[in-house]
N, C-alpha and C. Protein backbone atom coordinates (compact mmCIF):
# COMPACT_ATOMS: atom_id res chain seq x y z
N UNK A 1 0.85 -1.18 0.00
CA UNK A 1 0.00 0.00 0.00
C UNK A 1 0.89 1.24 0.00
N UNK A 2 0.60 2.24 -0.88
CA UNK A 2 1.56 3.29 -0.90
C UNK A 2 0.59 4.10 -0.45
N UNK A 3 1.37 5.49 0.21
CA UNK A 3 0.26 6.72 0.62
C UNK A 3 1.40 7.48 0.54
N UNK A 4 0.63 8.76 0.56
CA UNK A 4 1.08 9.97 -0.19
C UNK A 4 0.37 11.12 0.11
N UNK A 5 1.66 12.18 0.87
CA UNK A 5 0.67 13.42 1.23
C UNK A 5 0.76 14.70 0.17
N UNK A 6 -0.26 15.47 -0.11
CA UNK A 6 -0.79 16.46 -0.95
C UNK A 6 0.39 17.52 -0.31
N UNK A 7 0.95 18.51 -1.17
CA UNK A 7 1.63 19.36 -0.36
C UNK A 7 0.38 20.30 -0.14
N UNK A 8 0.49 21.13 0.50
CA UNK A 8 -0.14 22.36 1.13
C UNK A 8 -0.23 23.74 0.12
N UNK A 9 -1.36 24.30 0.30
CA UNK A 9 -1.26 25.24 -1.05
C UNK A 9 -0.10 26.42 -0.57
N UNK A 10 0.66 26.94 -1.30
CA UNK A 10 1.24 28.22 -1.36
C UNK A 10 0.56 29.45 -0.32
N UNK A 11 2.01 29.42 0.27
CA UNK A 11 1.53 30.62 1.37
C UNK A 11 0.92 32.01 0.42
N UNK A 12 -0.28 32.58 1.06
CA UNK A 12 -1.01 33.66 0.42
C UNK A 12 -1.26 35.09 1.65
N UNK A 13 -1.90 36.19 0.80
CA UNK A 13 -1.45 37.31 2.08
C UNK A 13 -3.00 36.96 2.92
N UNK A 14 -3.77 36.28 2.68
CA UNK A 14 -4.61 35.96 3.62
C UNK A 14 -4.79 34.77 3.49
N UNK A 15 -4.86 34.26 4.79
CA UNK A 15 -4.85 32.18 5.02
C UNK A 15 -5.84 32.38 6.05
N UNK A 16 -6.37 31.06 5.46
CA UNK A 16 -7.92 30.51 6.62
C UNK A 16 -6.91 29.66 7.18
N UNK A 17 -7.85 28.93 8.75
CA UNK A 17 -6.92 28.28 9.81
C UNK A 17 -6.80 27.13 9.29
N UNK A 18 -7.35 26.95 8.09
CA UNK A 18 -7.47 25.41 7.24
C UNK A 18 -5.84 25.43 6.35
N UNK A 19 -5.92 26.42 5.77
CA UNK A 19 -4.82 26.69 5.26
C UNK A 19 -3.30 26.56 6.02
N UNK A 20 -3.16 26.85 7.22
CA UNK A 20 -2.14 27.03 8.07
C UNK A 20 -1.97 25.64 8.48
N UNK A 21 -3.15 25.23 8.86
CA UNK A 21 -3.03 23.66 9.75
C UNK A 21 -2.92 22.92 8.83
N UNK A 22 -2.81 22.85 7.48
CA UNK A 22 -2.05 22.24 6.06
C UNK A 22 -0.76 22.40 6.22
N UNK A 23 0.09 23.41 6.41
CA UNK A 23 1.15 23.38 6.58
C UNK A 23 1.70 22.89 7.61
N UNK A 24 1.17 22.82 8.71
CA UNK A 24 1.93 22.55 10.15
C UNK A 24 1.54 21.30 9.86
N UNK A 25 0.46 20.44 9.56
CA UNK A 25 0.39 18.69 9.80
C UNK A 25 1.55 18.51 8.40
N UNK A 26 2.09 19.29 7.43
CA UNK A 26 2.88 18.91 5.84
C UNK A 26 4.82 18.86 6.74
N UNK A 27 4.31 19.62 7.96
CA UNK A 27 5.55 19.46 8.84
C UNK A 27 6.21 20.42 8.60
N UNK A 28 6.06 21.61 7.69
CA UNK A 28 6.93 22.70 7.25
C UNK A 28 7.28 23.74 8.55
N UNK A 29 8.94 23.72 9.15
CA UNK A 29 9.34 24.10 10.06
C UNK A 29 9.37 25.57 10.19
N UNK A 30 9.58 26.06 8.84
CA UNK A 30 9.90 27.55 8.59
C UNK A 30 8.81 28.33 8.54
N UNK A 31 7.78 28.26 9.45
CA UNK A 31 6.51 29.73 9.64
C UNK A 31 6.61 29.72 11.44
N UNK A 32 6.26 30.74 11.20
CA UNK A 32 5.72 31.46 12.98
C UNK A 32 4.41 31.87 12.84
N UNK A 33 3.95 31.49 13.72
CA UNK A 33 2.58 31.94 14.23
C UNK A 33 2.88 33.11 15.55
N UNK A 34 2.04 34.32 14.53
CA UNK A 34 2.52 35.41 15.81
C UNK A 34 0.90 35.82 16.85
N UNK A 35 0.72 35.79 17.68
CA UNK A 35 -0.26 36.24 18.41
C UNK A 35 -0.22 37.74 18.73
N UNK A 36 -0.75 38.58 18.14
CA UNK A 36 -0.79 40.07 18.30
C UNK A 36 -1.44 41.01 19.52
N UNK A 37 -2.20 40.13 19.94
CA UNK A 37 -3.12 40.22 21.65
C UNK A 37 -2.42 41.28 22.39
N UNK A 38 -2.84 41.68 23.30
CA UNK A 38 -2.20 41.24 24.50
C UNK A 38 -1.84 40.38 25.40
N UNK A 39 -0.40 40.80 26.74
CA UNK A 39 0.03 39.16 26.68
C UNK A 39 -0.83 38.59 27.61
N UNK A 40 -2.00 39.11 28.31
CA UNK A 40 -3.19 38.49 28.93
C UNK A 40 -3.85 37.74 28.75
N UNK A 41 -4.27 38.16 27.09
CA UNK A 41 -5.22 37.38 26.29
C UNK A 41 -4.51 36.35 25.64
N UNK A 42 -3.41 36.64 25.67
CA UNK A 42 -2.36 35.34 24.90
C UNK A 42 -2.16 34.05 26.38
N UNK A 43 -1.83 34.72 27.12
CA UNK A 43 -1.37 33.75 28.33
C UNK A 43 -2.49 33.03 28.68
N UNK A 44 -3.67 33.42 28.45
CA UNK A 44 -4.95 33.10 28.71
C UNK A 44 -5.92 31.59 27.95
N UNK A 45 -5.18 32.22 26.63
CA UNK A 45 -5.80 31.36 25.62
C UNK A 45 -5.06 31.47 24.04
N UNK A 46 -4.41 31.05 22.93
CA UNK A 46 -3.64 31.09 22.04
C UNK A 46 -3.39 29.87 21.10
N UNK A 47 -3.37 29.96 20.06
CA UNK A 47 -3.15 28.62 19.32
C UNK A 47 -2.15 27.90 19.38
N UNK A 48 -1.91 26.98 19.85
CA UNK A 48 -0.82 26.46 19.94
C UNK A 48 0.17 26.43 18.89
N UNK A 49 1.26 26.59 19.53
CA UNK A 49 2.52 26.77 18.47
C UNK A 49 2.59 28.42 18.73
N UNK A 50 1.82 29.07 19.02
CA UNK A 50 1.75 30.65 18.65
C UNK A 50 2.72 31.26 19.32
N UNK A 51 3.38 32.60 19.31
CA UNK A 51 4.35 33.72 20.14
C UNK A 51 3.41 34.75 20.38
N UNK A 52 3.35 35.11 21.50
CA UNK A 52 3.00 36.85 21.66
C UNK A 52 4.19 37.80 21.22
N UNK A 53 3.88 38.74 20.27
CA UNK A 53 4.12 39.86 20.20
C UNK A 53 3.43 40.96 20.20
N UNK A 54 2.79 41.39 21.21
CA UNK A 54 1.62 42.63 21.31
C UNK A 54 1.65 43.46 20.22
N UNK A 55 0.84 44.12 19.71
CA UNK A 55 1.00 45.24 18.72
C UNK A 55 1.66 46.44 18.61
N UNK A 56 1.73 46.91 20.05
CA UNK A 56 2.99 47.88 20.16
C UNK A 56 4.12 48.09 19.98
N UNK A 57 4.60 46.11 20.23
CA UNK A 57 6.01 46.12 20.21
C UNK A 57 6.45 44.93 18.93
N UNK A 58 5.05 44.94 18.11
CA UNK A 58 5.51 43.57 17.06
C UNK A 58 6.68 44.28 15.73
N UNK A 59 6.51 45.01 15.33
CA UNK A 59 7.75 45.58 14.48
C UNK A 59 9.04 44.97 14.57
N UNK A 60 9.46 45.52 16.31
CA UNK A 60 10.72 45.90 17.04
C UNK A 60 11.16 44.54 17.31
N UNK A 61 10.20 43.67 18.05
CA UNK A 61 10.47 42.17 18.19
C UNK A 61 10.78 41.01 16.72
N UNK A 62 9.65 41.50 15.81
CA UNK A 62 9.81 40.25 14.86
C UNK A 62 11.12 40.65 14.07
N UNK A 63 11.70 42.09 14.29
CA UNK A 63 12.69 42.52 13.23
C UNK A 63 14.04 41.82 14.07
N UNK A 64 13.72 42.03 15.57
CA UNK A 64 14.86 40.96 16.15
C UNK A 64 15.19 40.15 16.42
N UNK A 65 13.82 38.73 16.10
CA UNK A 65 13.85 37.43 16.56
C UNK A 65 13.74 36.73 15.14
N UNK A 66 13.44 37.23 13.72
CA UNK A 66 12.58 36.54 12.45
C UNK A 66 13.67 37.55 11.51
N UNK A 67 14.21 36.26 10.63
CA UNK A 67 14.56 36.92 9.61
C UNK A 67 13.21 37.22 8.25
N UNK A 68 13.49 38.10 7.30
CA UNK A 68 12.82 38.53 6.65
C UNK A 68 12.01 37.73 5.54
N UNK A 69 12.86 36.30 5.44
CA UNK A 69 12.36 35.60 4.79
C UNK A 69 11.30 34.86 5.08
N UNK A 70 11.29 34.58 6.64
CA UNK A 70 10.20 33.91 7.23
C UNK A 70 8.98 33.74 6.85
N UNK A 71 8.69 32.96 6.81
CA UNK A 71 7.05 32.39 6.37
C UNK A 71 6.16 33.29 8.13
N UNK A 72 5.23 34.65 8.03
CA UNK A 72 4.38 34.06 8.99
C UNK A 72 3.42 35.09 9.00
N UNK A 73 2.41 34.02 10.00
CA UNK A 73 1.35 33.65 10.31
C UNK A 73 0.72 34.96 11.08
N UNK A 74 -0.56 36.04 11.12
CA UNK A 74 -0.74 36.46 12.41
C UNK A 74 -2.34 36.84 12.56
N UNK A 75 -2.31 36.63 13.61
CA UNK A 75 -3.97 36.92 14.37
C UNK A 75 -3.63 37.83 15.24
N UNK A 76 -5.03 38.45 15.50
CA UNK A 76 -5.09 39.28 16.28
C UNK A 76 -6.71 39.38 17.15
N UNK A 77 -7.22 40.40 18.23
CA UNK A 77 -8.80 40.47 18.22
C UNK A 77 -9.39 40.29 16.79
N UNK A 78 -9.47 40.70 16.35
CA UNK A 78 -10.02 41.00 15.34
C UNK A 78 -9.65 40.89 13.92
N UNK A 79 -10.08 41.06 13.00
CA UNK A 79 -9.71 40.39 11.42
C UNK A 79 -8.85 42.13 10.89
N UNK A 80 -9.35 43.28 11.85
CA UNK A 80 -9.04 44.51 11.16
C UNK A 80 -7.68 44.65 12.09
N UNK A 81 -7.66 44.49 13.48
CA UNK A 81 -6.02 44.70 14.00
C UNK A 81 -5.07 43.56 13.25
N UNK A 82 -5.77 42.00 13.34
CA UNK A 82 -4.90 40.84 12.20
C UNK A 82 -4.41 42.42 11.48
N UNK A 83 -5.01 42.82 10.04
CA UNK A 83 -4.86 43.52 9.21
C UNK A 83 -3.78 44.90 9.32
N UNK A 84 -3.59 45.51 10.27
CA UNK A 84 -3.03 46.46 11.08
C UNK A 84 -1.74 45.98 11.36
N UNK A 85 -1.42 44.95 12.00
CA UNK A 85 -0.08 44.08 12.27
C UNK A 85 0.49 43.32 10.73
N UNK A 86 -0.25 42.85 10.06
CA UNK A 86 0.30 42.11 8.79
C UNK A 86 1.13 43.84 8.08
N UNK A 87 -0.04 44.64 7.59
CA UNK A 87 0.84 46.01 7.15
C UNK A 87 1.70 46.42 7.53
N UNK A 88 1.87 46.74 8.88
CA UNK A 88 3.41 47.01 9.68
C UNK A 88 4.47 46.14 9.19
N UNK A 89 3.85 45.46 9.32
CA UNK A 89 5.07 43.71 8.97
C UNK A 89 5.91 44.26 7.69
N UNK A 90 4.89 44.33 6.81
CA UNK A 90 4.97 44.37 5.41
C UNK A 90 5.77 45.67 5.08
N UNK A 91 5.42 46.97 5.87
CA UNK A 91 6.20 47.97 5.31
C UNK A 91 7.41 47.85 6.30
N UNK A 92 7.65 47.29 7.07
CA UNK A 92 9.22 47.03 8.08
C UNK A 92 10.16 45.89 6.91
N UNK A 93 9.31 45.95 5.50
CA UNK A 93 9.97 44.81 4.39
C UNK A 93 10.10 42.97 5.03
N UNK A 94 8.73 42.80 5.74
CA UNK A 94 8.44 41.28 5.67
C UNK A 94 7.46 41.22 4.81
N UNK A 95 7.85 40.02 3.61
CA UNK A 95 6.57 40.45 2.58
C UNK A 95 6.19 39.07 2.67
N UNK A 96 6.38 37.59 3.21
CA UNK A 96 6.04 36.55 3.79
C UNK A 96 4.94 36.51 4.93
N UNK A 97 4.17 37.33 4.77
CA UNK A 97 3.42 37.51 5.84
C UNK A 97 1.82 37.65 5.37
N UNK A 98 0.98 36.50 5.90
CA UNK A 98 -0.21 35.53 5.98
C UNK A 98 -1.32 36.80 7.27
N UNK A 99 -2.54 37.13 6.75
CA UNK A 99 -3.06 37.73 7.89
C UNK A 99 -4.15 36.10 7.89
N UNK A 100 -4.26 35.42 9.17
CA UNK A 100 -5.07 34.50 9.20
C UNK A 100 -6.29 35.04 9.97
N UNK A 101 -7.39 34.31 8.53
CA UNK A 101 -9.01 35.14 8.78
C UNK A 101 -9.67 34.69 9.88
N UNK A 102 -10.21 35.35 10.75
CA UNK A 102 -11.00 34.33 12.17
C UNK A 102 -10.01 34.42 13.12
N UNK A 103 -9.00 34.73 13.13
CA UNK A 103 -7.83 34.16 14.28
C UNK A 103 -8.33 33.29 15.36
N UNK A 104 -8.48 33.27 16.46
CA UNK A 104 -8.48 32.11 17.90
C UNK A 104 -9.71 31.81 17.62
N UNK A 105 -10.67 32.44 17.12
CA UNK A 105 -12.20 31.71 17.39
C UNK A 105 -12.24 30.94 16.04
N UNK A 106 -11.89 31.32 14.77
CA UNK A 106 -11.90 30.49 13.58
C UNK A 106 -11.34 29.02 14.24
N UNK A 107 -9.89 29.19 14.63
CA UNK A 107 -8.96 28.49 15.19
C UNK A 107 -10.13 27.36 16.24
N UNK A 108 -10.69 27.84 16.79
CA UNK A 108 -10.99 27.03 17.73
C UNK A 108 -12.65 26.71 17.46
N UNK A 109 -12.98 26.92 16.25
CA UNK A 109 -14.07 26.26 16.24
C UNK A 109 -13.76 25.27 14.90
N UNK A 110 -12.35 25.40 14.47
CA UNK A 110 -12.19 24.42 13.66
C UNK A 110 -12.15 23.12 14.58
N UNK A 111 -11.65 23.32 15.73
CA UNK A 111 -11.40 22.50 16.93
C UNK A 111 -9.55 21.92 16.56
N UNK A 112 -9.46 22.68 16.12
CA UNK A 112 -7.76 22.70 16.34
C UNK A 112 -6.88 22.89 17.35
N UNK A 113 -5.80 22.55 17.79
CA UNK A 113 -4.82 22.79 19.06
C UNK A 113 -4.90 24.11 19.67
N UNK A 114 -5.25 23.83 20.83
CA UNK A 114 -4.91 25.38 22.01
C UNK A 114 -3.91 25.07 22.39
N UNK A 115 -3.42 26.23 23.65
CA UNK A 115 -2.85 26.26 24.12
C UNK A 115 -3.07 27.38 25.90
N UNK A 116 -3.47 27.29 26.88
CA UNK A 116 -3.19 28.22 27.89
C UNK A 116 -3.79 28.16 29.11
């Protein structure tokens, strides 16, 4: 019996949590999942695998922990702060960068991995 996995579609500037959890079960090491929250709401509850970088300080952090090539991932409250943090990203010249639609509640009514 042979089996055989599908690769995962091409990272895009907006990914559903279907899309992401394609890549993480395809095993692909090279994305971050960034949590944009606060670190309350992150410590609280977060997708597993995820980092807090609050929105205040996500620029300053991802420019010192993520090189530019990085594949990633980010949620936030909302689909419009998601949106707010991916742009920053993008004009700090990360152009690998996924705003994922729904963040924690998409996430968790797919019934996918938590974490907190």
């Amino acid at each position: 019996m042979t089996s055989f996995f599908v690769k995962p579609p091409a990272m895009k500037p907006q990914a559903t949590v279907q899309d992401l959890k394609s890549r993480l079960d395809w095993g692909e090491p090279a994305l971050t999942i960034i949590d944009v929250r606060d670190r309350a709401a992150f410590n609280e509850l977060h997708i597993q695998g995820a980092v807090s970088m609050p929105l205040p300080m996500l620029v300053d952090a991802v420019s010192r922990n993520l090189e530019q090539e990085r594949d990633i991932y980010v949620y936030g409250d909302s689909d419009e702060m998601t949106a707010t943090a991916t742009g920053q990203l993008r004009a700090a010249g990360f152009q690998k960068v996924a705003e994922l639609a729904g963040g924690l509640a998409a996430w968790q009514a797919a019934k996918y991995p938590i974490e907190g």
